[in-house]
PDB file of N, CA and C in Angstrom:
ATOM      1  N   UNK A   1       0.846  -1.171   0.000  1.00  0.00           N
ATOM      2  CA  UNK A   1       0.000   0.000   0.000  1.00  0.00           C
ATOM      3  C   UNK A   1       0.891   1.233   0.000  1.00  0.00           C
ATOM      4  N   UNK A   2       0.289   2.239  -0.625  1.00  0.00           N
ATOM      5  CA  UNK A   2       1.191   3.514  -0.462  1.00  0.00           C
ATOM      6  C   UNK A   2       0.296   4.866  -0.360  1.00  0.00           C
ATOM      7  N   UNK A   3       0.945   5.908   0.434  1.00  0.00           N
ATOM      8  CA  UNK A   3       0.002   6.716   0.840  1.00  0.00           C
ATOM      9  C   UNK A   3       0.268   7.504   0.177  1.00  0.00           C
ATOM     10  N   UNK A   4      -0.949   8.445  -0.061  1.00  0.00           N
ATOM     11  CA  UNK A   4      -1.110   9.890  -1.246  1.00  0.00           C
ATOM     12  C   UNK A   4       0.113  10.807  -0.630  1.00  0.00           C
ATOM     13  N   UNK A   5       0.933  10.993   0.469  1.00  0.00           N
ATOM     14  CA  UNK A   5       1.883  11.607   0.754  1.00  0.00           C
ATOM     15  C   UNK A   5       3.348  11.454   0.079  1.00  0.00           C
ATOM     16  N   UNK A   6       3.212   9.957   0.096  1.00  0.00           N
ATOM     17  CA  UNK A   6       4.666   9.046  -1.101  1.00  0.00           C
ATOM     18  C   UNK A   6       4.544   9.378  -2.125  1.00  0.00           C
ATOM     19  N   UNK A   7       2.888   9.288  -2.940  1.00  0.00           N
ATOM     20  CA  UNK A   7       3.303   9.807  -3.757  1.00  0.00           C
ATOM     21  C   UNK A   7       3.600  11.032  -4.477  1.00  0.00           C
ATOM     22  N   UNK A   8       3.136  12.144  -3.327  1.00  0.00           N
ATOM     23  CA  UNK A   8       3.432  13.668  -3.685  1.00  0.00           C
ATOM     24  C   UNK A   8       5.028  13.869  -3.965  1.00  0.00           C
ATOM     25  N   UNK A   9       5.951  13.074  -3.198  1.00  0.00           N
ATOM     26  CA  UNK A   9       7.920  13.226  -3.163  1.00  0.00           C
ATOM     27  C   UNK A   9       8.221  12.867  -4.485  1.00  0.00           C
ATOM     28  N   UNK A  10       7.471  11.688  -5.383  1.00  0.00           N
ATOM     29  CA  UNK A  10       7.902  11.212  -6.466  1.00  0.00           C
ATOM     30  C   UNK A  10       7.603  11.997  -7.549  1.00  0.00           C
ATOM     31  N   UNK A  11       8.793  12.285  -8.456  1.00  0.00           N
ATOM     32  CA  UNK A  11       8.449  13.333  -9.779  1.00  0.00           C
ATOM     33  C   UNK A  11       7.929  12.526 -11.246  1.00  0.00           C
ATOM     34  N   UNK A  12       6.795  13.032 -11.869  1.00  0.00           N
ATOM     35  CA  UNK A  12       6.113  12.424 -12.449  1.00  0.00           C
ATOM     36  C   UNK A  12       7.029  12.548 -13.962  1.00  0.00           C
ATOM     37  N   UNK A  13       7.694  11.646 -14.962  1.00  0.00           N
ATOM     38  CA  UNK A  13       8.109  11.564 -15.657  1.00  0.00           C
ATOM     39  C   UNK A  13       7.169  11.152 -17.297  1.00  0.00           C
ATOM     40  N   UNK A  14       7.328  11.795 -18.227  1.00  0.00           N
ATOM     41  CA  UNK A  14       6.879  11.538 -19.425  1.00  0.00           C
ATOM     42  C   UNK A  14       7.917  10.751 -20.404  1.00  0.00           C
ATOM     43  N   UNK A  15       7.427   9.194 -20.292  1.00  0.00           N
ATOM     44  CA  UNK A  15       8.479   7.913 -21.082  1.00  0.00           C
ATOM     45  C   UNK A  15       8.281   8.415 -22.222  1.00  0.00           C
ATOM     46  N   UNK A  16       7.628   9.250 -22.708  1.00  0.00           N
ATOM     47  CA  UNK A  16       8.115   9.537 -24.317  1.00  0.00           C
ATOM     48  C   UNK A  16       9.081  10.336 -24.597  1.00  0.00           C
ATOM     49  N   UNK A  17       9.313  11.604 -23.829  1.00  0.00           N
ATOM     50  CA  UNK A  17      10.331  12.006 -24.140  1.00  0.00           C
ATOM     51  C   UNK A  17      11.235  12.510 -22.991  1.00  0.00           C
ATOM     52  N   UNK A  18      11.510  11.660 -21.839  1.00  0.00           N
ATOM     53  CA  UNK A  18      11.674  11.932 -20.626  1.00  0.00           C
ATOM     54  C   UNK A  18      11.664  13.049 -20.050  1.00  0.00           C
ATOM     55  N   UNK A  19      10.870  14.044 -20.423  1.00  0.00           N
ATOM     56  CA  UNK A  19      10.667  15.292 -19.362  1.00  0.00           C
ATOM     57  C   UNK A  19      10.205  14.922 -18.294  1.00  0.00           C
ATOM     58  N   UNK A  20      10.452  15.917 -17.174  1.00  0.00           N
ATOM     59  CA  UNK A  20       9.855  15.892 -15.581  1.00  0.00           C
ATOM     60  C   UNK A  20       8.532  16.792 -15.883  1.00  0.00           C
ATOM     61  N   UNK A  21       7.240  16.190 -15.543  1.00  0.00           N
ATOM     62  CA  UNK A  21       6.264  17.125 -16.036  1.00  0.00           C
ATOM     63  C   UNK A  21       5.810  17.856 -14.085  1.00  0.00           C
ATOM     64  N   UNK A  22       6.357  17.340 -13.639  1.00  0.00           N
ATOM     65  CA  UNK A  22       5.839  17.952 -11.787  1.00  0.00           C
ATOM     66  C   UNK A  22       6.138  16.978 -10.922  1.00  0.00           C
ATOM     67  N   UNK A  23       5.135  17.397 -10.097  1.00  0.00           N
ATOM     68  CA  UNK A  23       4.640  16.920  -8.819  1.00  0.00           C
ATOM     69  C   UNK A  23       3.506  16.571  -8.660  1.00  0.00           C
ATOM     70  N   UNK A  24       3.143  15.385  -8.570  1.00  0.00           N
ATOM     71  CA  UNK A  24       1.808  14.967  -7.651  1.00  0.00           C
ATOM     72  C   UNK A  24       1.101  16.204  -7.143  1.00  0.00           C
ATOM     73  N   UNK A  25      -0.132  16.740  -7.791  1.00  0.00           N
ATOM     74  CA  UNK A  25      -0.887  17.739  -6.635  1.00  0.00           C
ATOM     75  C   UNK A  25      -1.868  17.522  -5.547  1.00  0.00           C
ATOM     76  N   UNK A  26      -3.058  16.641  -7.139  1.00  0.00           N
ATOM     77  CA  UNK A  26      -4.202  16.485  -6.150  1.00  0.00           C
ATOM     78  C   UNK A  26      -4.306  15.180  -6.954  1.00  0.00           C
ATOM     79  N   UNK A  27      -5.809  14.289  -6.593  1.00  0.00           N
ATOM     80  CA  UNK A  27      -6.043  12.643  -7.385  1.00  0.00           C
ATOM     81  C   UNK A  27      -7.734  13.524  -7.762  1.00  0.00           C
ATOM     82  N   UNK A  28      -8.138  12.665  -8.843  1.00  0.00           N
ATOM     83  CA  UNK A  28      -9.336  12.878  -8.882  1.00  0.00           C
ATOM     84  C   UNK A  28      -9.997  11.758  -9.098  1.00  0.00           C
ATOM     85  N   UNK A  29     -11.036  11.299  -7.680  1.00  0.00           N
ATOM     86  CA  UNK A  29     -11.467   9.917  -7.422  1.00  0.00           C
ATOM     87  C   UNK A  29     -12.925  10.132  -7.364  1.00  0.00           C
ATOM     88  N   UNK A  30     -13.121   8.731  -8.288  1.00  0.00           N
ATOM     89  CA  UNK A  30     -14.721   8.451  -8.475  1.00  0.00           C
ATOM     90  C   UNK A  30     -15.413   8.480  -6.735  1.00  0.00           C
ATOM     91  N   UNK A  31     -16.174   9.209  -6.511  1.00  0.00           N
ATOM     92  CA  UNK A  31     -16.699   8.950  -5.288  1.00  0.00           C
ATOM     93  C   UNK A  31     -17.721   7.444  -4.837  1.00  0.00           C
ATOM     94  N   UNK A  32     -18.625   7.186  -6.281  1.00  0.00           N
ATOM     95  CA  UNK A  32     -19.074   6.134  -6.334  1.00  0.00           C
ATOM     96  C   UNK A  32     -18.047   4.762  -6.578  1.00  0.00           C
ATOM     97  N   UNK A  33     -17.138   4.536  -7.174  1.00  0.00           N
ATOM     98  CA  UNK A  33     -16.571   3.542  -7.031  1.00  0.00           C
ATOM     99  C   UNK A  33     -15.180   3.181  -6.183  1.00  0.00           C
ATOM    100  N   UNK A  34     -14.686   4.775  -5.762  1.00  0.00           N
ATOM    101  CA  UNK A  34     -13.769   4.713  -5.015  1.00  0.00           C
ATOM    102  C   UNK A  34     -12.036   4.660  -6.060  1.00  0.00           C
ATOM    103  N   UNK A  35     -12.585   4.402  -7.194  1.00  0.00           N
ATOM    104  CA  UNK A  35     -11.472   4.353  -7.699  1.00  0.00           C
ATOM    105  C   UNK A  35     -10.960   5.706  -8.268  1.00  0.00           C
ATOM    106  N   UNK A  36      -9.347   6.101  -8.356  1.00  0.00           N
ATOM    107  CA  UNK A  36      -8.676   6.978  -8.893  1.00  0.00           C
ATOM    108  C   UNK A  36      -9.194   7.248 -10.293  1.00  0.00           C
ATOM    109  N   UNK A  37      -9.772   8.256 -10.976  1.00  0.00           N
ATOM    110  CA  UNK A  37      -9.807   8.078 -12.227  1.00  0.00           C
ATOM    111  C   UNK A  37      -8.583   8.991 -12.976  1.00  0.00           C
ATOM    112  N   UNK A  38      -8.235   9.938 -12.497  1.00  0.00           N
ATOM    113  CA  UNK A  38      -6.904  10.970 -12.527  1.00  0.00           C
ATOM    114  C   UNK A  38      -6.057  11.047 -11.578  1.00  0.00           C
ATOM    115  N   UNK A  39      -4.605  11.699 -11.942  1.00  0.00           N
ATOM    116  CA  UNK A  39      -3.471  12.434 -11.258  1.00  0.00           C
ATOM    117  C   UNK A  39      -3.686  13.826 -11.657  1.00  0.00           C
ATOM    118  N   UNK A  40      -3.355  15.029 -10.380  1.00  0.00           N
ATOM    119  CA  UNK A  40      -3.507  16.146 -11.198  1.00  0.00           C
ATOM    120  C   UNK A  40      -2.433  16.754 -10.722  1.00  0.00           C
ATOM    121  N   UNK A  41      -1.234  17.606 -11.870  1.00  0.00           N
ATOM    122  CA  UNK A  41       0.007  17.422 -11.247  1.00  0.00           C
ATOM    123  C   UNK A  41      -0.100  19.127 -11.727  1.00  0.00           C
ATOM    124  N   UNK A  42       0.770  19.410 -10.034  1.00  0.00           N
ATOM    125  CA  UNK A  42       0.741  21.398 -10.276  1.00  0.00           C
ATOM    126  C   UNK A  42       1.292  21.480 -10.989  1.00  0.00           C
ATOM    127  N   UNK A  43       0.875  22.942 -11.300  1.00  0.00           N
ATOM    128  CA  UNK A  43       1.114  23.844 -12.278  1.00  0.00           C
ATOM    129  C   UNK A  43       3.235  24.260 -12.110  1.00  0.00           C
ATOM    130  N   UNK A  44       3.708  24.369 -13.103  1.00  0.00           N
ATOM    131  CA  UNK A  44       5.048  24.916 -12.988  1.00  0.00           C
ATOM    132  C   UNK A  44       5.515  26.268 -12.610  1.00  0.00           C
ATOM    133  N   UNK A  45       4.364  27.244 -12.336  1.00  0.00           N
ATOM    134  CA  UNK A  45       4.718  29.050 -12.244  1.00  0.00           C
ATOM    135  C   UNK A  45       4.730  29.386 -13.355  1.00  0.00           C
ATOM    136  N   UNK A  46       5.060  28.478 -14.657  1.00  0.00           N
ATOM    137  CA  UNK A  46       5.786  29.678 -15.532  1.00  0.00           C
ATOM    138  C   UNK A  46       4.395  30.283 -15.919  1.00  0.00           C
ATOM    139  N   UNK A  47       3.200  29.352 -16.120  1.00  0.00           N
ATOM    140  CA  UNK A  47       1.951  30.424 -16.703  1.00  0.00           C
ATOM    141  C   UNK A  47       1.002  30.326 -15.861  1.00  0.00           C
ATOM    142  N   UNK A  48       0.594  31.566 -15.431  1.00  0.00           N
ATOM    143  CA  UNK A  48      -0.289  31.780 -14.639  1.00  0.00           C
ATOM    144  C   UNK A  48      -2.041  32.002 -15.228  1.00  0.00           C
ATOM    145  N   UNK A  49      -2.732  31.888 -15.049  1.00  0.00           N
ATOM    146  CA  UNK A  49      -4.216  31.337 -15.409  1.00  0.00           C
ATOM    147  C   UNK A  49      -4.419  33.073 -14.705  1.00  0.00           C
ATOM    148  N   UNK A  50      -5.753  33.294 -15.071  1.00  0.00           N
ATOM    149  CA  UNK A  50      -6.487  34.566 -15.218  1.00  0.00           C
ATOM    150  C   UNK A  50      -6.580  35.125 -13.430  1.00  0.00           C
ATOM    151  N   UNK A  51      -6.707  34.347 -12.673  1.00  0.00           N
ATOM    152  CA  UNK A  51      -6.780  34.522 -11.571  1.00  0.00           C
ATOM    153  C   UNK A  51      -5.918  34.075 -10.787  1.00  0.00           C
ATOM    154  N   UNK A  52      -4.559  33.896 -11.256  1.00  0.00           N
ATOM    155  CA  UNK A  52      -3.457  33.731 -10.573  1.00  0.00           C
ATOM    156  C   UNK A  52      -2.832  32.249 -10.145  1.00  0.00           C
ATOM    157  N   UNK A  53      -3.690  31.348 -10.239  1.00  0.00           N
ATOM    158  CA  UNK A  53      -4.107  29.960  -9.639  1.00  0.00           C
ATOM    159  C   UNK A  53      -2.821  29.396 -11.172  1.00  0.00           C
ATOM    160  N   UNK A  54      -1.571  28.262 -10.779  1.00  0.00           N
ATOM    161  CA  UNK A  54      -1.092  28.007 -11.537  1.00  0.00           C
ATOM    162  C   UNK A  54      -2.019  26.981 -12.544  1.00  0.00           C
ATOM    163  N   UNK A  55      -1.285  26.830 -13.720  1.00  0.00           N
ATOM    164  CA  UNK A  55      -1.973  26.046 -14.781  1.00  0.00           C
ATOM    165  C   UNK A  55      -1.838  24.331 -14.068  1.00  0.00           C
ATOM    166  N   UNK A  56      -2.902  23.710 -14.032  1.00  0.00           N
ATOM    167  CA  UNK A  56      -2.433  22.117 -13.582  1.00  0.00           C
ATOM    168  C   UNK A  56      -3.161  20.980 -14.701  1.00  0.00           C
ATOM    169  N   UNK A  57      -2.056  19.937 -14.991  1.00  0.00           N
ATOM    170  CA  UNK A  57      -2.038  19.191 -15.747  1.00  0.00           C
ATOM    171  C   UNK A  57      -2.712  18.066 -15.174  1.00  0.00           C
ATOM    172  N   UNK A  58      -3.694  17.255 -15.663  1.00  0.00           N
ATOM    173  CA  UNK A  58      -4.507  16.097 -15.472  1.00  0.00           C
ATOM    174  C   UNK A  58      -4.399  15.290 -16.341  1.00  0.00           C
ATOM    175  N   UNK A  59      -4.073  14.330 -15.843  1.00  0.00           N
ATOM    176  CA  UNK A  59      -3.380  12.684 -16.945  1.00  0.00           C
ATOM    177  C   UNK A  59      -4.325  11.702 -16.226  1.00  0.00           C
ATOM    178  N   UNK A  60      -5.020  11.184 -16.960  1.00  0.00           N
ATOM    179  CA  UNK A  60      -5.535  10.047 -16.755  1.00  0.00           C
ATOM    180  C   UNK A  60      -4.815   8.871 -15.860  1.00  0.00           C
ATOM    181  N   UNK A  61      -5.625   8.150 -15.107  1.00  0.00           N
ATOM    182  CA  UNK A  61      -5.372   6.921 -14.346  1.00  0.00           C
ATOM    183  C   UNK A  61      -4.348   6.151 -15.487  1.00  0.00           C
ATOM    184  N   UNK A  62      -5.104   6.217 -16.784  1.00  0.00           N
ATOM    185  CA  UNK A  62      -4.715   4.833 -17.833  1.00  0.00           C
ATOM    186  C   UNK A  62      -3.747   4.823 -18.364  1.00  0.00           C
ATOM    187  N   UNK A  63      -3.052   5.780 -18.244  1.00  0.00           N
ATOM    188  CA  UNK A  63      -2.177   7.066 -18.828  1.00  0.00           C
ATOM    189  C   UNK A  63      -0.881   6.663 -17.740  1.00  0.00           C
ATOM    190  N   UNK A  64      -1.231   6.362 -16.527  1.00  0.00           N
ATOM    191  CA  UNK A  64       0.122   5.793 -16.147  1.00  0.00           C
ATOM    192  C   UNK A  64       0.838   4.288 -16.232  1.00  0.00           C
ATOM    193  N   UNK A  65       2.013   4.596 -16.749  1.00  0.00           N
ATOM    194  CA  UNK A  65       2.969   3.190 -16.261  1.00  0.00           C
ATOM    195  C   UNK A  65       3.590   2.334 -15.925  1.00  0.00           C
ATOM    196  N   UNK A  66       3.843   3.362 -14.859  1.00  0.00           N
ATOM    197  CA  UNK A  66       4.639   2.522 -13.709  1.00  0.00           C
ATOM    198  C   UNK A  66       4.745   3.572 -12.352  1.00  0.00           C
ATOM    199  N   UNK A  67       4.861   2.430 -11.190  1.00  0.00           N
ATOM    200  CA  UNK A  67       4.864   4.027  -9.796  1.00  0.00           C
ATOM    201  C   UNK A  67       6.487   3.271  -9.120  1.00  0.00           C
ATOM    202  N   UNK A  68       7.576   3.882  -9.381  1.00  0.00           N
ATOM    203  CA  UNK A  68       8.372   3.251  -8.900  1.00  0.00           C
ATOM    204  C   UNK A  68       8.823   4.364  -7.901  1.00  0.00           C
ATOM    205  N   UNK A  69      10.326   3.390  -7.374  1.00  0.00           N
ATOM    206  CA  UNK A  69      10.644   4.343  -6.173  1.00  0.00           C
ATOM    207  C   UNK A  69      10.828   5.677  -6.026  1.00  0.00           C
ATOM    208  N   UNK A  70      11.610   6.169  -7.278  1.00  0.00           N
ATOM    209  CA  UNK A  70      11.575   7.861  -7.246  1.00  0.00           C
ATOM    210  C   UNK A  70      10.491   8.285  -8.008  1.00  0.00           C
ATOM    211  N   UNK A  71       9.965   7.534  -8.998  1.00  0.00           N
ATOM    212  CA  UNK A  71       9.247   8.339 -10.140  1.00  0.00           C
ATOM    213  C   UNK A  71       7.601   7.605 -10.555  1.00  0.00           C
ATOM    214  N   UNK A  72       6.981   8.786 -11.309  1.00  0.00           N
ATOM    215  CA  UNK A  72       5.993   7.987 -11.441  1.00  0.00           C
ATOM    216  C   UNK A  72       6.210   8.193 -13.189  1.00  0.00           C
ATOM    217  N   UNK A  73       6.101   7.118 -13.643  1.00  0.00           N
ATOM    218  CA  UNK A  73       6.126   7.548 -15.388  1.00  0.00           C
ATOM    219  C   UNK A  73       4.698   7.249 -16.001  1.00  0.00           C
ATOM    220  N   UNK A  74       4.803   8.181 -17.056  1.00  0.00           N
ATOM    221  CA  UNK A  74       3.316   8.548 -17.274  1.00  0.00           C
ATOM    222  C   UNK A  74       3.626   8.229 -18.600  1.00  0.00           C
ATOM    223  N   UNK A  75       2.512   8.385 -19.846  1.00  0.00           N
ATOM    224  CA  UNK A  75       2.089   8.782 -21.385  1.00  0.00           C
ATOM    225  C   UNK A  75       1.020   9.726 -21.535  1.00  0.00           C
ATOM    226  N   UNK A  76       1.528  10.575 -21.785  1.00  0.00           N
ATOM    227  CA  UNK A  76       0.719  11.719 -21.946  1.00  0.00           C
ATOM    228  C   UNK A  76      -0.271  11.088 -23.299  1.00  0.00           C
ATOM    229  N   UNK A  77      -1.526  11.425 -22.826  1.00  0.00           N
ATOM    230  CA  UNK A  77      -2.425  11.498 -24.034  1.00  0.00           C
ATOM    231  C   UNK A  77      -2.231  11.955 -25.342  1.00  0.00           C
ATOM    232  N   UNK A  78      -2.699  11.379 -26.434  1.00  0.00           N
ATOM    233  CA  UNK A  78      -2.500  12.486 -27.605  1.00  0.00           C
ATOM    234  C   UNK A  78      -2.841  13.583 -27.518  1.00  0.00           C
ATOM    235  N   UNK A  79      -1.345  14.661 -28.419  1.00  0.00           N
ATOM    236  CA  UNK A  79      -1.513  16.278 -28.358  1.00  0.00           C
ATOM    237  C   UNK A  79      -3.146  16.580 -28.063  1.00  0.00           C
ATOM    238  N   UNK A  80      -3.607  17.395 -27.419  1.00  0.00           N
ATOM    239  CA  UNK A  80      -5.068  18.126 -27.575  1.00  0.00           C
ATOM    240  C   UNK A  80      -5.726  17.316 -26.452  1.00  0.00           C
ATOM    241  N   UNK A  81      -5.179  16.588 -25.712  1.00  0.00           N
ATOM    242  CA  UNK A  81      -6.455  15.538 -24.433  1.00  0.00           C
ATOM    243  C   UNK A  81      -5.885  15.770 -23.366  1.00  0.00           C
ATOM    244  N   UNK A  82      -4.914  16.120 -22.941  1.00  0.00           N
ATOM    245  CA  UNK A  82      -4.304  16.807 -21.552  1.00  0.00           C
ATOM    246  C   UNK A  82      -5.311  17.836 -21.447  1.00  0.00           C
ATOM    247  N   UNK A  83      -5.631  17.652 -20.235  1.00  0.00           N
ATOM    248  CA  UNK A  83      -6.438  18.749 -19.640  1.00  0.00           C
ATOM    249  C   UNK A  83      -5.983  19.857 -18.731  1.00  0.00           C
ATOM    250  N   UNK A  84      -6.439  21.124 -18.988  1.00  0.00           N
ATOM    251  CA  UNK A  84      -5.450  22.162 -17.581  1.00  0.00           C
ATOM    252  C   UNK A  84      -6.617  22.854 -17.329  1.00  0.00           C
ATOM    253  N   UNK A  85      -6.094  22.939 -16.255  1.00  0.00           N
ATOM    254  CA  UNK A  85      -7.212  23.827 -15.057  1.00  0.00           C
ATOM    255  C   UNK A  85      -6.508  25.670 -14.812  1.00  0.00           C
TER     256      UNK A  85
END
């Protein structure tokens, strides 16, 4: 088992072209089934959203592929399905 705190330390990696895309922010979980359906990983500073609140990236549950000890590696959706808040 691992707690939503472990995985906030681990930096979320993109296996396609190994960028560091963040940090663990928030999860976004089905309330009815209990299951994770997203990761939502903060925003970087560099662009700030209309009301100041950084831009944050949401990758799908399906979207990840592995949670290892330092890292979590991801596949970003095709261009245009990343979602930002």
């Amino acid at each position: 088992m691992m707690k939503i705190s472990d995985m906030q330390t681990k930096d979320i990696v993109n296996i396609d072209d190994g960028s560091r895309l963040g940090n663990l922010g928030d999860l976004d979980i089905n309330l009815y089934t209990g299951q994770i359906e997203a990761i939502i990983i903060n925003g970087t500073g560099k662009m700030m959203s209309f009301f100041g609140k950084q831009d944050e990236v949401i990758i799908p549950w399906s979207n990840i592929i592995k949670i290892g000890a330092d890292c979590i590696l991801v596949q970003l959706p095709p261009s245009g399905t990343v979602t930002s808040e």
